[in-house]
Protein backbone atom coordinates (compact mmCIF):
# COMPACT_ATOMS: atom_id res chain seq x y z
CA UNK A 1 -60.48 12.99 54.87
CA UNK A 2 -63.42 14.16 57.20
CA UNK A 3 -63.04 14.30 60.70
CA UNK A 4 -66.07 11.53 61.32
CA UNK A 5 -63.49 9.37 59.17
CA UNK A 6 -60.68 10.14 60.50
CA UNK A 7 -62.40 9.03 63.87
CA UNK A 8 -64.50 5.82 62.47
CA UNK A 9 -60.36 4.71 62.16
CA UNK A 10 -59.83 5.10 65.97
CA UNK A 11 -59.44 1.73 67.71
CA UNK A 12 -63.60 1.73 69.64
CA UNK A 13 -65.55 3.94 67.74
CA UNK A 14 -68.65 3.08 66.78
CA UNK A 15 -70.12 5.71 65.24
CA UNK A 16 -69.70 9.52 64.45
CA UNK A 17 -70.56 12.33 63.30
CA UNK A 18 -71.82 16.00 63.01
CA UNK A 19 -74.50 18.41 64.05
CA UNK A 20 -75.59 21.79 63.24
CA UNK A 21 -75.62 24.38 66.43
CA UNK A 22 -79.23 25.50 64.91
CA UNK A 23 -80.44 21.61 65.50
CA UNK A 24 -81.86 21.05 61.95
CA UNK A 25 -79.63 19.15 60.68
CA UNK A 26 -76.79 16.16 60.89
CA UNK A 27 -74.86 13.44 59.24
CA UNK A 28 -73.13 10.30 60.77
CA UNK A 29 -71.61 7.10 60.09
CA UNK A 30 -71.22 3.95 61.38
CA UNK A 31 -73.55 1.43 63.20
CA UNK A 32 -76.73 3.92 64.16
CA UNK A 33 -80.03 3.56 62.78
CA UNK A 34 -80.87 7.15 61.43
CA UNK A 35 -83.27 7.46 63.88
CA UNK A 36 -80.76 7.00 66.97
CA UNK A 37 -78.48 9.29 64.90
CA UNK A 38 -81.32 11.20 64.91
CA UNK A 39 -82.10 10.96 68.15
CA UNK A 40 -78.20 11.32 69.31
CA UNK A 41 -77.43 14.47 67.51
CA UNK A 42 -80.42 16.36 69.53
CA UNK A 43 -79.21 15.37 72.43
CA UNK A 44 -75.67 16.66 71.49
CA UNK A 45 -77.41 19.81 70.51
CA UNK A 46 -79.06 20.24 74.13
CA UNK A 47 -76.22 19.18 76.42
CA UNK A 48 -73.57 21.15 74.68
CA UNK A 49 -76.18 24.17 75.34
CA UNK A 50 -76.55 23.05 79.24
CA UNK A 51 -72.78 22.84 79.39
CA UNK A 52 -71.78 26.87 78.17
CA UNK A 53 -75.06 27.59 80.32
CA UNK A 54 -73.27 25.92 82.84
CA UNK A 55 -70.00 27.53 82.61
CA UNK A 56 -71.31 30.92 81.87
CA UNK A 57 -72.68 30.30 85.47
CA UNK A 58 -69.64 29.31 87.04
CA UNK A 59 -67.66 32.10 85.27
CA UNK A 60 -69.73 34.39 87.04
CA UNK A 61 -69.57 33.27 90.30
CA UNK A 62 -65.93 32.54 89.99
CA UNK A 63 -64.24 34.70 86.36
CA UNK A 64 -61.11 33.96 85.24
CA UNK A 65 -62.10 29.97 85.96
CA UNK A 66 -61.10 28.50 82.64
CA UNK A 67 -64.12 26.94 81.78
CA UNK A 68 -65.17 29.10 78.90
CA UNK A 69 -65.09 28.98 76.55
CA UNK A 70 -66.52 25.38 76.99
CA UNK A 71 -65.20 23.07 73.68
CA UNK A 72 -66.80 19.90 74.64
CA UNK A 73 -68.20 17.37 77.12
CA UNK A 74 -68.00 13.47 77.70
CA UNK A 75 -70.70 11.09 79.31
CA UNK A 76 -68.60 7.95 80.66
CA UNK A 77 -70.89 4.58 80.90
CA UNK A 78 -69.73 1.23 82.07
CA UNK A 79 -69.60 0.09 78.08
CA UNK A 80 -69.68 3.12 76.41
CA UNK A 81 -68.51 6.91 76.19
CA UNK A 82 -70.28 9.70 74.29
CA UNK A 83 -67.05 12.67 73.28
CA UNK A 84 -68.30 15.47 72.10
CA UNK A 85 -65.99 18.80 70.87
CA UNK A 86 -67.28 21.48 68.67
CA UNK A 87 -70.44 20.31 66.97
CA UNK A 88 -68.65 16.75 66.54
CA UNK A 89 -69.95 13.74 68.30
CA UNK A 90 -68.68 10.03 68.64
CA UNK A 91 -69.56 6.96 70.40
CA UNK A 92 -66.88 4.82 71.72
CA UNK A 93 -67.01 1.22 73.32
CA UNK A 94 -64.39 1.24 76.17
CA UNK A 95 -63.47 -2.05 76.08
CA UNK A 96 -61.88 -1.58 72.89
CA UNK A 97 -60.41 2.24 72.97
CA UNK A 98 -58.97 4.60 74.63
CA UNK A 99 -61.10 7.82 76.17
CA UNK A 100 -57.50 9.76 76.32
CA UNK A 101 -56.93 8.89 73.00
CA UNK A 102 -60.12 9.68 71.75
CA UNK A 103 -60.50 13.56 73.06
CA UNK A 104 -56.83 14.01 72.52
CA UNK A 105 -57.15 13.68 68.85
CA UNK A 106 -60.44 15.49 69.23
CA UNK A 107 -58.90 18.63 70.92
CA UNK A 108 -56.06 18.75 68.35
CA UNK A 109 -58.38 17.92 65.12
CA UNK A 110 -60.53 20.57 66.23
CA UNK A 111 -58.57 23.14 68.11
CA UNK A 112 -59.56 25.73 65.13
CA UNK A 113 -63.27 25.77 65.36
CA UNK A 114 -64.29 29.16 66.75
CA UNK A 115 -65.10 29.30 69.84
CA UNK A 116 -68.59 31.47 68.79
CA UNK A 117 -69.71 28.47 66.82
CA UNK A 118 -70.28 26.35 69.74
C-alpha cells in the first residue's frame, strides 16, 4: 500500500497526497477537484519552504534548537487541519479524527525520508 492509502483509511481524512520538492508535479486522492489538488500541493510546496527558511533562522540565532531539520508543519482550522511531513500532505476534518493520531502515524510512516529531500 501507498502512504496516501494508508492515510485515506484514517478515521477524518479527506484527501491526500504527494508533491514533488521541484513543484511540477503531484498526485492525490480523495474528495479534491484537481484543480484544488492543484492548487493545495503549491501551497504545500511554498510553506514547507517558509518553514526550513524559518528554522534555518532560528537555528542561527539560537543552534542546537532542534528545529532542523524541519519534517513537517500543520495549519489547525475550526473544521479542518492541513498535516504535512516530507513532501506528503493530507486534509483532515476534526470532527471526525484525531490530529495526534494523524501526525503520529505520519512521523512513524515517514521517519526514513531524508532529511535533504525536504
Amino acid at each position: 500500500m501507498s502512504i496516501v492509502t494508508d492515510l485515506l483509511a484514517k478515521p477524518g481524512v479527506v484527501a491526500a497526497g504527494e508533491y514533488a520538492y521541484r513543484g511540477d508535479r503531484f498526485s492525490y486522492r480523495g474528495a479534491l477537484s484537481e484543480n484544488h489538488a492543484r492548487m493545495a500541493s503549491i501551497m504545500c510546496r511554498a510553506t514547507t519552504m517558509s518553514v526550513n527558511m524559518e528554522a534555518s533562522m532560528v537555528e542561527a540565532l539560537q543552534p542546537l534548537s532542534g528545529l532542523l531539520p524541519a519534517r513537517g508543519w500543520l495549519v489547525h482550522g475550526p473544521e479542518y487541519t492541513v498535516c504535512v511531513v516530507a513532501n506528503v500532505f493530507c486534509l483532515l476534518e476534526n470532527s471526525k479524527g484525531s490530529i495526534n493520531d494523524l501526525v503520529g502515524f505520519m512521523r512513524h510512516a515517514l521517519a526514513n525520508i531524508p532529511s535533504d529531500m525536504i
